[in-house]
N, C-alpha and C. Protein backbone atom coordinates (compact mmCIF):
# COMPACT_ATOMS: atom_id res chain seq x y z
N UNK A 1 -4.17 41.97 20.33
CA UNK A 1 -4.52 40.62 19.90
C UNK A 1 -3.49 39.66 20.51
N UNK A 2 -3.93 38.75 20.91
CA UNK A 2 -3.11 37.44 21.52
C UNK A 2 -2.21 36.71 20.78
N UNK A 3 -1.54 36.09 21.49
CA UNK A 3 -0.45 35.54 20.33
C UNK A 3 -0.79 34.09 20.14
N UNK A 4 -1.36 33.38 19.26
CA UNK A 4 -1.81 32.52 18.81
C UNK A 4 -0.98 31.50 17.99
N UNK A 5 0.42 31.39 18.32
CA UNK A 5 1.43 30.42 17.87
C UNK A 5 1.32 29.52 18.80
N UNK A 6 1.81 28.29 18.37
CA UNK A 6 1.90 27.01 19.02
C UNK A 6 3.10 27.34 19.69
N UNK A 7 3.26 26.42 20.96
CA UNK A 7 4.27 26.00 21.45
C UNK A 7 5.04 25.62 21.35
N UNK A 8 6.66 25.34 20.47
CA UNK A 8 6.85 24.10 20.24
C UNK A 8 7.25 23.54 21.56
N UNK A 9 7.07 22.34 21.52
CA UNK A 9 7.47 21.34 22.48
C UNK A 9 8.65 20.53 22.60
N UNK A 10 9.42 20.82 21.47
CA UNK A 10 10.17 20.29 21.45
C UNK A 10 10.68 18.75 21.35
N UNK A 11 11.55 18.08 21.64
CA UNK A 11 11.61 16.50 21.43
C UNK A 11 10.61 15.52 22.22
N UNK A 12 10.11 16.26 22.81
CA UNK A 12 8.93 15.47 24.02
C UNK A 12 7.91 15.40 22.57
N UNK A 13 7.35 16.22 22.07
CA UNK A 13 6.45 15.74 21.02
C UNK A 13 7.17 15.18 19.83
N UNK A 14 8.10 14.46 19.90
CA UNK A 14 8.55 13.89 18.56
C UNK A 14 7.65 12.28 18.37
N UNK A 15 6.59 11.92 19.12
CA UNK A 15 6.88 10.58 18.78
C UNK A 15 5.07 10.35 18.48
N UNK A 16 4.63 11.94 19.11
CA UNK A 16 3.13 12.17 18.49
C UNK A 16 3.43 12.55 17.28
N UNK A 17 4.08 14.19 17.24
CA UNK A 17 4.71 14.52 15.81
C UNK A 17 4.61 13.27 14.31
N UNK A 18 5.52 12.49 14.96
CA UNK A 18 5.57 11.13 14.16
C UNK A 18 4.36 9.82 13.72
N UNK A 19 3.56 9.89 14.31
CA UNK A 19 2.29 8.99 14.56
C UNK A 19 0.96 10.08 13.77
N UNK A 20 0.87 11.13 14.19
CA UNK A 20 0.14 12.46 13.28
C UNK A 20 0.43 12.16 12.12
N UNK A 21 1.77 12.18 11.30
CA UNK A 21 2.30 12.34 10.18
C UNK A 21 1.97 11.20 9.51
N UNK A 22 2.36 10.01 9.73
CA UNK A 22 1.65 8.51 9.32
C UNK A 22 0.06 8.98 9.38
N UNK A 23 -0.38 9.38 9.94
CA UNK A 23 -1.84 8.90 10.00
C UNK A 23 -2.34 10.23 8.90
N UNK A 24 -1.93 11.39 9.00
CA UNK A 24 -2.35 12.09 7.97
C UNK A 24 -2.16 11.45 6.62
N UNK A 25 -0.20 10.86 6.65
CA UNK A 25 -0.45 10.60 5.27
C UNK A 25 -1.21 9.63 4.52
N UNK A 26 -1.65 8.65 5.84
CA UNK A 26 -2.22 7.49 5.04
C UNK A 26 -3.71 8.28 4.31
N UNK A 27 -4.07 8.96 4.90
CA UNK A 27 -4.96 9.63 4.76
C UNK A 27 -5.46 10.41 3.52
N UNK A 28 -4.46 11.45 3.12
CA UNK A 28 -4.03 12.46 2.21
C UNK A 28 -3.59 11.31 0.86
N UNK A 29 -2.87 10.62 1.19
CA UNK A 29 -2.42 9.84 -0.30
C UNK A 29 -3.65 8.60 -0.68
N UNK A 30 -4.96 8.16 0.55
CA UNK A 30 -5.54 7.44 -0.28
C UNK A 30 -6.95 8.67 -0.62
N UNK A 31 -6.80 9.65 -0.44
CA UNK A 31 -7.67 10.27 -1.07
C UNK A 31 -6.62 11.28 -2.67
N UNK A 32 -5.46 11.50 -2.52
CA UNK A 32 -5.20 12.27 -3.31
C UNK A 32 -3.77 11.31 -3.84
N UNK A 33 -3.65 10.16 -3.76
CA UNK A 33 -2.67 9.53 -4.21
C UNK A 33 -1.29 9.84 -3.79
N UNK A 34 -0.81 9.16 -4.02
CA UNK A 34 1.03 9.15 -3.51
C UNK A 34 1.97 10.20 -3.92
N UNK A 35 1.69 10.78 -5.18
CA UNK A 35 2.54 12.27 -5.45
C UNK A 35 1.58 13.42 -4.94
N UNK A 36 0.80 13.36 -3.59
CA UNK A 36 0.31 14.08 -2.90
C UNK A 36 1.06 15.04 -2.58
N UNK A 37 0.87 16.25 -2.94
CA UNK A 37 2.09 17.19 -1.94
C UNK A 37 2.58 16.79 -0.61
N UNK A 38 3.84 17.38 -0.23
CA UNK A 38 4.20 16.59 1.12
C UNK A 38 3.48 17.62 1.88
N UNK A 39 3.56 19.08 2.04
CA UNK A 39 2.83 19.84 2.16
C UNK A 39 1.60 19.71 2.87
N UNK A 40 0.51 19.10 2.13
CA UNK A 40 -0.48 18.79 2.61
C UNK A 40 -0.38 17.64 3.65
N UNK A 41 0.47 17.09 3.57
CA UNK A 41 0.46 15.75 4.94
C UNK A 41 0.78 16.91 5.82
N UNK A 42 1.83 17.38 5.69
CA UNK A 42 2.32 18.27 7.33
C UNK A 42 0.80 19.08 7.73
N UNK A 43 0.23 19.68 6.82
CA UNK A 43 -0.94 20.25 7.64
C UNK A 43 -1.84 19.83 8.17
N UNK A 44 -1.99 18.31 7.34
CA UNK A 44 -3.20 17.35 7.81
C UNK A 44 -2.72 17.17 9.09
N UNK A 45 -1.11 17.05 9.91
CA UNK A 45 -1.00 16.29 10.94
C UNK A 45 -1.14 17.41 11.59
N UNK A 46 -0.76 18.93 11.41
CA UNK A 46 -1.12 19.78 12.18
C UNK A 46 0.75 19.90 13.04
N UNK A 47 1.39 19.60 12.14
CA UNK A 47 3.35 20.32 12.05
C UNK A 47 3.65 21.26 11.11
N UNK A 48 4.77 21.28 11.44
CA UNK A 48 5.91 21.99 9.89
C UNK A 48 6.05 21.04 9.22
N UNK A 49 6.42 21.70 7.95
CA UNK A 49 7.44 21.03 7.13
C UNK A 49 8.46 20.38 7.62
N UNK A 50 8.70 21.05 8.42
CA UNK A 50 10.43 21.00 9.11
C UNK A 50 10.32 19.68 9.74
N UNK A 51 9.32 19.89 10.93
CA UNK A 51 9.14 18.02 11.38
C UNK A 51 8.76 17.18 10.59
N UNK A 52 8.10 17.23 9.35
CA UNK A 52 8.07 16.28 8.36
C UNK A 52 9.62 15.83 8.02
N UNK A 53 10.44 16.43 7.75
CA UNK A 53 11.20 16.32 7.25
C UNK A 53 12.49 15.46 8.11
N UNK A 54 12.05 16.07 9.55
CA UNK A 54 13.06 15.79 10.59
C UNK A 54 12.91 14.24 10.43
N UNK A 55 11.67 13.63 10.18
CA UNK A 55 11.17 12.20 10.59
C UNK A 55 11.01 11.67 9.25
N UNK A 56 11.11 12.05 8.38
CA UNK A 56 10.96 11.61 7.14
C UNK A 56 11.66 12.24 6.11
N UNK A 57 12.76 12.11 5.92
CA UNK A 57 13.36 12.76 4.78
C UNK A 57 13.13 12.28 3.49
N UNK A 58 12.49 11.90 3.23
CA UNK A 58 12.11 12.01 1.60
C UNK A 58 10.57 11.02 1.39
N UNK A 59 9.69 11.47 0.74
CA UNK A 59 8.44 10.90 -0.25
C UNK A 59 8.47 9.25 0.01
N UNK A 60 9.38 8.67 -0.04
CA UNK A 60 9.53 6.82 0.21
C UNK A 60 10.02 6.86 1.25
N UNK A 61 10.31 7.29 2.57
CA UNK A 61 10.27 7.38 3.85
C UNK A 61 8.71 7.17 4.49
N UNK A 62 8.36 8.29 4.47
CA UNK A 62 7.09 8.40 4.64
C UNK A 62 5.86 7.72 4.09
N UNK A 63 5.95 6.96 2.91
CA UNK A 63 4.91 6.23 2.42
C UNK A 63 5.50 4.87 2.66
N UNK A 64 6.78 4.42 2.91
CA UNK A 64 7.11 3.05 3.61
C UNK A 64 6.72 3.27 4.86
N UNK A 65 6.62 4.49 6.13
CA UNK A 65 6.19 3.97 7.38
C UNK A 65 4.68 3.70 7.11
N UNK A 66 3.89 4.51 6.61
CA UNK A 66 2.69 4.39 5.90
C UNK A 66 2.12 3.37 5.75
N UNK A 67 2.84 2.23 4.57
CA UNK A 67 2.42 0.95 4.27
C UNK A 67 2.82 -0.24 4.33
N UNK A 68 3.84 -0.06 5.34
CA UNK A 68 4.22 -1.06 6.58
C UNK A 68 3.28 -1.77 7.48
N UNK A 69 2.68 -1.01 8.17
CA UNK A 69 1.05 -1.84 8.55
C UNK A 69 0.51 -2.51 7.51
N UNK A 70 -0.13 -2.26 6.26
CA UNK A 70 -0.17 -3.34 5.37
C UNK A 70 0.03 -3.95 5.09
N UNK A 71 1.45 -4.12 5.01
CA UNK A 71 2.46 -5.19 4.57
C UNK A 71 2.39 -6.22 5.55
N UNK A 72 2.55 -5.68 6.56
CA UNK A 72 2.50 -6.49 8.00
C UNK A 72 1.38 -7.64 7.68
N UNK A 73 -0.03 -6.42 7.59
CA UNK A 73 -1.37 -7.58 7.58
C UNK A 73 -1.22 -8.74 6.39
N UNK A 74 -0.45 -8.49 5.55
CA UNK A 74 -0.87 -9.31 4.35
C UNK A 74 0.48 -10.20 4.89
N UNK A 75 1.36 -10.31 5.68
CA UNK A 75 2.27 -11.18 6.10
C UNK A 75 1.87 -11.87 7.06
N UNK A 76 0.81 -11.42 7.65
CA UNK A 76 0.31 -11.82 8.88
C UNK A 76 -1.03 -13.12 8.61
N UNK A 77 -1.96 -12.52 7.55
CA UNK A 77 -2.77 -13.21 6.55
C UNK A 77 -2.16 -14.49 5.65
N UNK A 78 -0.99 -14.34 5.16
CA UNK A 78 -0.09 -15.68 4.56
C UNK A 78 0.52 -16.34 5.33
N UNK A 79 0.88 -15.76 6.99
CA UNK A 79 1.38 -16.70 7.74
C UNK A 79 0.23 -17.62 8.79
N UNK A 80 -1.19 -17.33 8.26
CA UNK A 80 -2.15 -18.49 8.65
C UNK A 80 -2.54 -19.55 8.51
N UNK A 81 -2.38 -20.45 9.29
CA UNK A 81 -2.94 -21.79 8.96
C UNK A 81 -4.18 -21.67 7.84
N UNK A 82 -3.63 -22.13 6.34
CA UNK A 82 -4.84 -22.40 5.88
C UNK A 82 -5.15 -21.07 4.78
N UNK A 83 -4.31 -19.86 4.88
CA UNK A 83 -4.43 -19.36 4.44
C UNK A 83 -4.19 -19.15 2.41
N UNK A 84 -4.70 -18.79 1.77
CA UNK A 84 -4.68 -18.97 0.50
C UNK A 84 -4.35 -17.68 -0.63
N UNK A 85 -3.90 -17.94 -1.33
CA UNK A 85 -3.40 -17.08 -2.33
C UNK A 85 -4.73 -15.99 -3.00
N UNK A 86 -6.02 -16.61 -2.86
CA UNK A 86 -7.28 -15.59 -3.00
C UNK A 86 -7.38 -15.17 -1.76
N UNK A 87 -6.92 -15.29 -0.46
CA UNK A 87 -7.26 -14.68 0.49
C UNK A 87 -6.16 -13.57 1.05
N UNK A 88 -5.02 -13.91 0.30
CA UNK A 88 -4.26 -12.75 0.20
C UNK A 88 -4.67 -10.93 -0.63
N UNK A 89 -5.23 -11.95 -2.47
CA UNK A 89 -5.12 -11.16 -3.03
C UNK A 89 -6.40 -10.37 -2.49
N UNK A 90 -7.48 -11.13 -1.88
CA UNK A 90 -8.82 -10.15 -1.34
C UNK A 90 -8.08 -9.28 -0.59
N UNK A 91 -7.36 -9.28 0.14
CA UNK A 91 -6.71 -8.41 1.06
C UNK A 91 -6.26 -7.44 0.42
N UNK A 92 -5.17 -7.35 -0.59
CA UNK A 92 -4.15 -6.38 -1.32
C UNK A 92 -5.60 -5.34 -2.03
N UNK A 93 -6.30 -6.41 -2.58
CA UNK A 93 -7.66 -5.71 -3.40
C UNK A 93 -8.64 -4.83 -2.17
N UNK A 94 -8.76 -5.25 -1.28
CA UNK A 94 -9.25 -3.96 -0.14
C UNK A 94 -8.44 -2.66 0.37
N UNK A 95 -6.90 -3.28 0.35
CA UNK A 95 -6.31 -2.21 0.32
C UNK A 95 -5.99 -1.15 -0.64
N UNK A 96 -6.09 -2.04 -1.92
CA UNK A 96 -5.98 -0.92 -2.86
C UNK A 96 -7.54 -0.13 -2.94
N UNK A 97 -8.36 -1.07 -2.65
CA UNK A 97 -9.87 0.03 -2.81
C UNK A 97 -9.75 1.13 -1.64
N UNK A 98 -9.33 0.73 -0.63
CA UNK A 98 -9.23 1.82 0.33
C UNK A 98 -8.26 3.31 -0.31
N UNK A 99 -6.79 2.24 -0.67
CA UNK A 99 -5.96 2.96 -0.95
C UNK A 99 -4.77 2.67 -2.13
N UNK A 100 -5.05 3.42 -3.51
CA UNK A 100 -4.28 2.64 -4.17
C UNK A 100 -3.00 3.25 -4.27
N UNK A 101 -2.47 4.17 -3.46
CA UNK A 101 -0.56 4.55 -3.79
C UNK A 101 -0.11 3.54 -3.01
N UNK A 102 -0.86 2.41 -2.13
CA UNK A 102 0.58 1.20 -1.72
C UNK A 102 0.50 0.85 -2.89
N UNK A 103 -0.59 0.43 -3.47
CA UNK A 103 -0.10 -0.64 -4.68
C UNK A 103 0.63 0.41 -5.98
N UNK A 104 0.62 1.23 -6.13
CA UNK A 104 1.32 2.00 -7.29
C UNK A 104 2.67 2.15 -6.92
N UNK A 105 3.21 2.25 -5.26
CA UNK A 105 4.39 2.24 -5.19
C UNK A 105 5.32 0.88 -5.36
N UNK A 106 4.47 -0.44 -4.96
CA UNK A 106 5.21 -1.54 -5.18
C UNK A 106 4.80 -2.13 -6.39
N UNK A 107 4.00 -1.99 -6.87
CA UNK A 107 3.68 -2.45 -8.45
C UNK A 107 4.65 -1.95 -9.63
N UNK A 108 4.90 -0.66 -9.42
CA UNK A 108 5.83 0.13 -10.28
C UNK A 108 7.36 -0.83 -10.23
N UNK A 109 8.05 -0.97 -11.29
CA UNK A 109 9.24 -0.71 -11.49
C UNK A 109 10.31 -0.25 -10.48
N UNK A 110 10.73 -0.55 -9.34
CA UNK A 110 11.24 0.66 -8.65
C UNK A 110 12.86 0.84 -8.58
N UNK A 111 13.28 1.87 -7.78
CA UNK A 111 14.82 2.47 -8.29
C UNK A 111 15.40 2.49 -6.93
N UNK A 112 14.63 2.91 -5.72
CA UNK A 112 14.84 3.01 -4.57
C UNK A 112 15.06 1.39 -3.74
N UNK A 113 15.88 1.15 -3.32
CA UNK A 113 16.33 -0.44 -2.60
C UNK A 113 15.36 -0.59 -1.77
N UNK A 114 14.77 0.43 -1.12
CA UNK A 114 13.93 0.31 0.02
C UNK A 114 11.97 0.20 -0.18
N UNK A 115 12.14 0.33 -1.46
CA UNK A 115 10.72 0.32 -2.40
C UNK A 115 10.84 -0.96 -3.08
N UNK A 116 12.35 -1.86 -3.38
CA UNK A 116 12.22 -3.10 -4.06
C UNK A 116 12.13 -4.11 -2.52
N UNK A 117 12.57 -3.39 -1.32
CA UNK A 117 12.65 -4.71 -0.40
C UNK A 117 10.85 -5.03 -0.09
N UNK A 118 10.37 -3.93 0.02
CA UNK A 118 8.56 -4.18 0.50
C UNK A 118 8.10 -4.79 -0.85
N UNK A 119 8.57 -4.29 -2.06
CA UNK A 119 7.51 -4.93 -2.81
C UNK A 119 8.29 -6.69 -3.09
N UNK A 120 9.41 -7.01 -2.36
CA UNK A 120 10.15 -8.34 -2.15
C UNK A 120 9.25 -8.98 -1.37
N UNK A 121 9.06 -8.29 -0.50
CA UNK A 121 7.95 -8.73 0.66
C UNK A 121 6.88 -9.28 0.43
N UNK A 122 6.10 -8.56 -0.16
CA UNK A 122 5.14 -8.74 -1.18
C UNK A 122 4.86 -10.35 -1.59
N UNK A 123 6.16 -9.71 -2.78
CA UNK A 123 6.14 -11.17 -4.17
C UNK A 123 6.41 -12.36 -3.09
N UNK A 124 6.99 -11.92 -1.74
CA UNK A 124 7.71 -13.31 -1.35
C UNK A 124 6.32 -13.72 -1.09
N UNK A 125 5.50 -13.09 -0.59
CA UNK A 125 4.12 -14.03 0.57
C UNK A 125 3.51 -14.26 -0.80
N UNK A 126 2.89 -14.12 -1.89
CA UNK A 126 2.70 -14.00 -3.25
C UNK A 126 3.18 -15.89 -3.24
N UNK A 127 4.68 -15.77 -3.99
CA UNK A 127 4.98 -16.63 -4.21
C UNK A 127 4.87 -18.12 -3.62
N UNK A 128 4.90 -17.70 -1.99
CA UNK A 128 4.57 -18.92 -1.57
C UNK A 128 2.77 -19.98 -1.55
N UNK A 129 2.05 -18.41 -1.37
CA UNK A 129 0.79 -18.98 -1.64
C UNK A 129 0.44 -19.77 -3.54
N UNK A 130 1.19 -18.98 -4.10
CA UNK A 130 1.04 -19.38 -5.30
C UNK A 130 1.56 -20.62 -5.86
N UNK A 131 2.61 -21.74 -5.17
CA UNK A 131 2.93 -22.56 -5.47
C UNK A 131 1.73 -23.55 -4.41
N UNK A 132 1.13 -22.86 -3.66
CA UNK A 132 0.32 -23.83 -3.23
C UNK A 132 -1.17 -23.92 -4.02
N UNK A 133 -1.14 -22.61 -4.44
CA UNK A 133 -2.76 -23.05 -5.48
C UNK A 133 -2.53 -23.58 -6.87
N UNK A 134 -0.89 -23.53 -7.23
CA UNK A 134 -0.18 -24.42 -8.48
C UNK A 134 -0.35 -25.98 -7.85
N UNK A 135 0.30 -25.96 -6.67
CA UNK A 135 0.12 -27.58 -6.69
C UNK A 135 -1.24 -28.55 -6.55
N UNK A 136 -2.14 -27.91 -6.05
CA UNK A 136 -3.43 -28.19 -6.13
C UNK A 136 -4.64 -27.65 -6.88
N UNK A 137 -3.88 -27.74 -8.25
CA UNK A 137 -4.35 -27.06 -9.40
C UNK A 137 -5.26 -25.46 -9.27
N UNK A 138 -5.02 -25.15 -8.78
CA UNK A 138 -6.50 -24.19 -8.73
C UNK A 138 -6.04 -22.61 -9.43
N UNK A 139 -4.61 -22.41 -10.00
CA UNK A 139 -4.44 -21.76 -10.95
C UNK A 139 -3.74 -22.21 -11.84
N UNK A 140 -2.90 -21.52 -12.93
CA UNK A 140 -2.07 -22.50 -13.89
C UNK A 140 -0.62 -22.46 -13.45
N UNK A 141 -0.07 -23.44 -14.12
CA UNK A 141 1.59 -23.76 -13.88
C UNK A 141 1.70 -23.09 -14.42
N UNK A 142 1.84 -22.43 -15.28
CA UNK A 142 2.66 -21.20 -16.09
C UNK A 142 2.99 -19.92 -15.24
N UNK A 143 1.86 -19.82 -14.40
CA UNK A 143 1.69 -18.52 -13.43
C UNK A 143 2.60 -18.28 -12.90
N UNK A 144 3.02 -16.88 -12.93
CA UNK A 144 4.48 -16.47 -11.78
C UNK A 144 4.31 -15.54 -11.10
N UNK A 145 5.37 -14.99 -9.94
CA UNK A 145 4.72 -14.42 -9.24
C UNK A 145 4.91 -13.01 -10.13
N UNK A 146 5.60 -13.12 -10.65
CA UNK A 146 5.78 -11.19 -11.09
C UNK A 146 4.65 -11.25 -12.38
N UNK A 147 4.12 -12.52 -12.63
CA UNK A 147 2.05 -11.86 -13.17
C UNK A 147 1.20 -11.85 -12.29
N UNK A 148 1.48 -12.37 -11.17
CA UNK A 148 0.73 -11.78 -9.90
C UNK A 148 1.13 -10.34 -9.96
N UNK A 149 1.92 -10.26 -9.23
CA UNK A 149 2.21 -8.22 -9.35
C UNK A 149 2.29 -7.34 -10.65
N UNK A 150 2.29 -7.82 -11.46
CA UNK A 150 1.96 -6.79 -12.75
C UNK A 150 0.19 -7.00 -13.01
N UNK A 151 -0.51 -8.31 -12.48
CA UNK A 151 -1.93 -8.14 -11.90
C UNK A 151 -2.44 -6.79 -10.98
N UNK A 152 -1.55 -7.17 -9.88
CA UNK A 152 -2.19 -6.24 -8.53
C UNK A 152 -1.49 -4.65 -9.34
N UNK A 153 -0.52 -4.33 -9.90
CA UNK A 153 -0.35 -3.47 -10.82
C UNK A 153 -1.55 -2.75 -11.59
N UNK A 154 -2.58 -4.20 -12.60
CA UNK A 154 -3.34 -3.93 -13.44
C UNK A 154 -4.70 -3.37 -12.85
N UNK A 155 -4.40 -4.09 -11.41
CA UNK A 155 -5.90 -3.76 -10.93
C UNK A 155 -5.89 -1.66 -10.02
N UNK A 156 -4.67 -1.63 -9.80
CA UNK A 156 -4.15 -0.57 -8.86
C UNK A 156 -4.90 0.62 -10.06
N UNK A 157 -4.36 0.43 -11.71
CA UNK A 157 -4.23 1.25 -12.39
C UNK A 157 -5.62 1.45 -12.90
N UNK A 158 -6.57 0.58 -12.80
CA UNK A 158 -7.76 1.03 -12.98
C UNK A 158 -8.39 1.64 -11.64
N UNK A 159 -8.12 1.28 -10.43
CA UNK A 159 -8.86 1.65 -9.62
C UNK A 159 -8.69 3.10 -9.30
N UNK A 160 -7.20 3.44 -9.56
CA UNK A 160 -6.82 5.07 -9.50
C UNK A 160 -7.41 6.05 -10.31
N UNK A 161 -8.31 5.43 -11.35
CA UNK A 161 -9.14 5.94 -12.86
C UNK A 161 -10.62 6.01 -12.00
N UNK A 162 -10.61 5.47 -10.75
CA UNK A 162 -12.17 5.34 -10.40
C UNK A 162 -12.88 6.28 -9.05
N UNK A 163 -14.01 6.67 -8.73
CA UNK A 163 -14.21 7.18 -7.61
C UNK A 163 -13.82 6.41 -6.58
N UNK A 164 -13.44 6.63 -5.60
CA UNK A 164 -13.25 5.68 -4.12
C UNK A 164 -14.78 4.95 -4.20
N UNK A 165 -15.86 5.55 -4.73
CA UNK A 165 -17.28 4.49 -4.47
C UNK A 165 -17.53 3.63 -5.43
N UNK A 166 -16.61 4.17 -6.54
CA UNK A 166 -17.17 2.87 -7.57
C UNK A 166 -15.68 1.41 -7.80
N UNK A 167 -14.71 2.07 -6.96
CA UNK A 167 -13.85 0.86 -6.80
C UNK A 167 -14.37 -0.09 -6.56
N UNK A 168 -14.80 -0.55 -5.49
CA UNK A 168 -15.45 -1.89 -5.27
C UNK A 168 -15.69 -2.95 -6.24
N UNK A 169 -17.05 -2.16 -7.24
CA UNK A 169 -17.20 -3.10 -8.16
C UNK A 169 -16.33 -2.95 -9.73
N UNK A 170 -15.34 -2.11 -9.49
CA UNK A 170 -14.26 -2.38 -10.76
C UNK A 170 -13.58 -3.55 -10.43
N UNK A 171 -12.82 -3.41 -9.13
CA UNK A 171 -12.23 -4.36 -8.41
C UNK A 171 -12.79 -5.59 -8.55
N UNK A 172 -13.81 -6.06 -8.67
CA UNK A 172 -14.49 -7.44 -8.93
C UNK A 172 -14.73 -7.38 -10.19
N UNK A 173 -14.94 -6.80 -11.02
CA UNK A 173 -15.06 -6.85 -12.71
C UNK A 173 -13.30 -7.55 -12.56
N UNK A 174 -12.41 -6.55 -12.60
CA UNK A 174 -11.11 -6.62 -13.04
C UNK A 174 -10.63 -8.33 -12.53
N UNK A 175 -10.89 -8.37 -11.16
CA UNK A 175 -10.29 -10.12 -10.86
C UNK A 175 -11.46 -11.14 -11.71
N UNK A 176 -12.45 -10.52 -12.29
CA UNK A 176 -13.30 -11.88 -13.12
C UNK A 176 -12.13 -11.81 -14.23
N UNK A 177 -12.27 -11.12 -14.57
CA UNK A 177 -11.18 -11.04 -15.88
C UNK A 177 -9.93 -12.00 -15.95
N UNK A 178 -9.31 -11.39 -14.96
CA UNK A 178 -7.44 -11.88 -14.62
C UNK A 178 -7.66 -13.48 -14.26
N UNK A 179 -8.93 -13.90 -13.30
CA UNK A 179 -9.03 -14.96 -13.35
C UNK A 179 -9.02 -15.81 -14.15
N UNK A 180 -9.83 -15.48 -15.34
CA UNK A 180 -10.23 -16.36 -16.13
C UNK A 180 -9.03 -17.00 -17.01
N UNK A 181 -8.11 -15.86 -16.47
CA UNK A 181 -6.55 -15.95 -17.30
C UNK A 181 -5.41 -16.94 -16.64
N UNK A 182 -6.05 -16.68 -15.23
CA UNK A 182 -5.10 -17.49 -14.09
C UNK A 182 -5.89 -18.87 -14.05
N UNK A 183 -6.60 -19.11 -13.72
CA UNK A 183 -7.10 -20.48 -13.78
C UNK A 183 -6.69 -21.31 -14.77
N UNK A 184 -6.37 -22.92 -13.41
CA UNK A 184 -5.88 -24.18 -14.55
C UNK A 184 -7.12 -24.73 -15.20
């Protein structure tokens, strides 16, 4: 019988290695959530453990390269002419229907510096849209940004309770709701 081990390749594949691993995990955690075994990402990308590890040493390594592209888009979305604080949160709300461990990792409480700077990130694009739908009334002055994120929190925690097919329309139940709370 033939010998049917991989090659390793050594540092020449470190930068597929690395791009596999993101793309499995985004993968693996919006179908099986964020305390996904790490395990299962390395097989989804088709490595070891070992290169998981080489490139990601720990669970918030790997789910910050992960949801860094997100973050990006929703920075990218608040830095548009014109852009609006419902056109943010439609955004965060597609991503969590796609995938809700970004929002469970920055919604949560967090302990890790590097889990409070993204979800900083966050509140910051948050905050600025939100003083613009405060000043032109279209939610209330009372509103802050950390009831925005204990929102995108409220909405994360139902949608993780739901099939990936019936998110959609929880997701629009849940913002009729919060609205009715946010509106001036």
């Amino acid at each position: 019988m033939p010998d049917v081990r991989r090659t390793n390749r050594g540092p020449s594949a470190a930068v597929a290695n690395r791009a596999a691993l993101i793309t499995a995990a985004r993968e693996v955690f919006a179908t099986a959530g964020y305390d996904a075994p790490l395990s299962t990402v390395a097989r989804a990308a088709g490595v070891g453990q070992g290169s998981l590890y080489r490139h990601f040493p720990d669970r918030i390594s790997l789910a910050l390269a992960v949801f860094e592209n997100g973050v990006a888009d929703l920075e990218a979305l608040a830095a548009e002419p014109g852009a609006t604080l419902d056109d943010v949160l439609a955004l965060i709300t597609e991503q969590a229907i796609a995938s809700t461990a970004f929002i469970d990792m920055v919604s949560v409480p967090p302990a890790d510096a590097r889990i409070i700077a993204i979800r900083d990130r966050v509140a910051g694009l948050l905050a600025g849209l939100l003083s613009e739908a405060q000043r032109t009334g279209r939610v209330r002055r009372d509103l802050t940004t950390e009831d925005l994120v204990l929102a995108v929190g409220m909405l994360a925690g139902v949608l993780a309770k739901r099939s990936a097919p019936a998110r959609r329309v929880a997701a629009a139940r849940v913002w009729e709701l919060l609205r009715k709370g946010m509106n001036a």
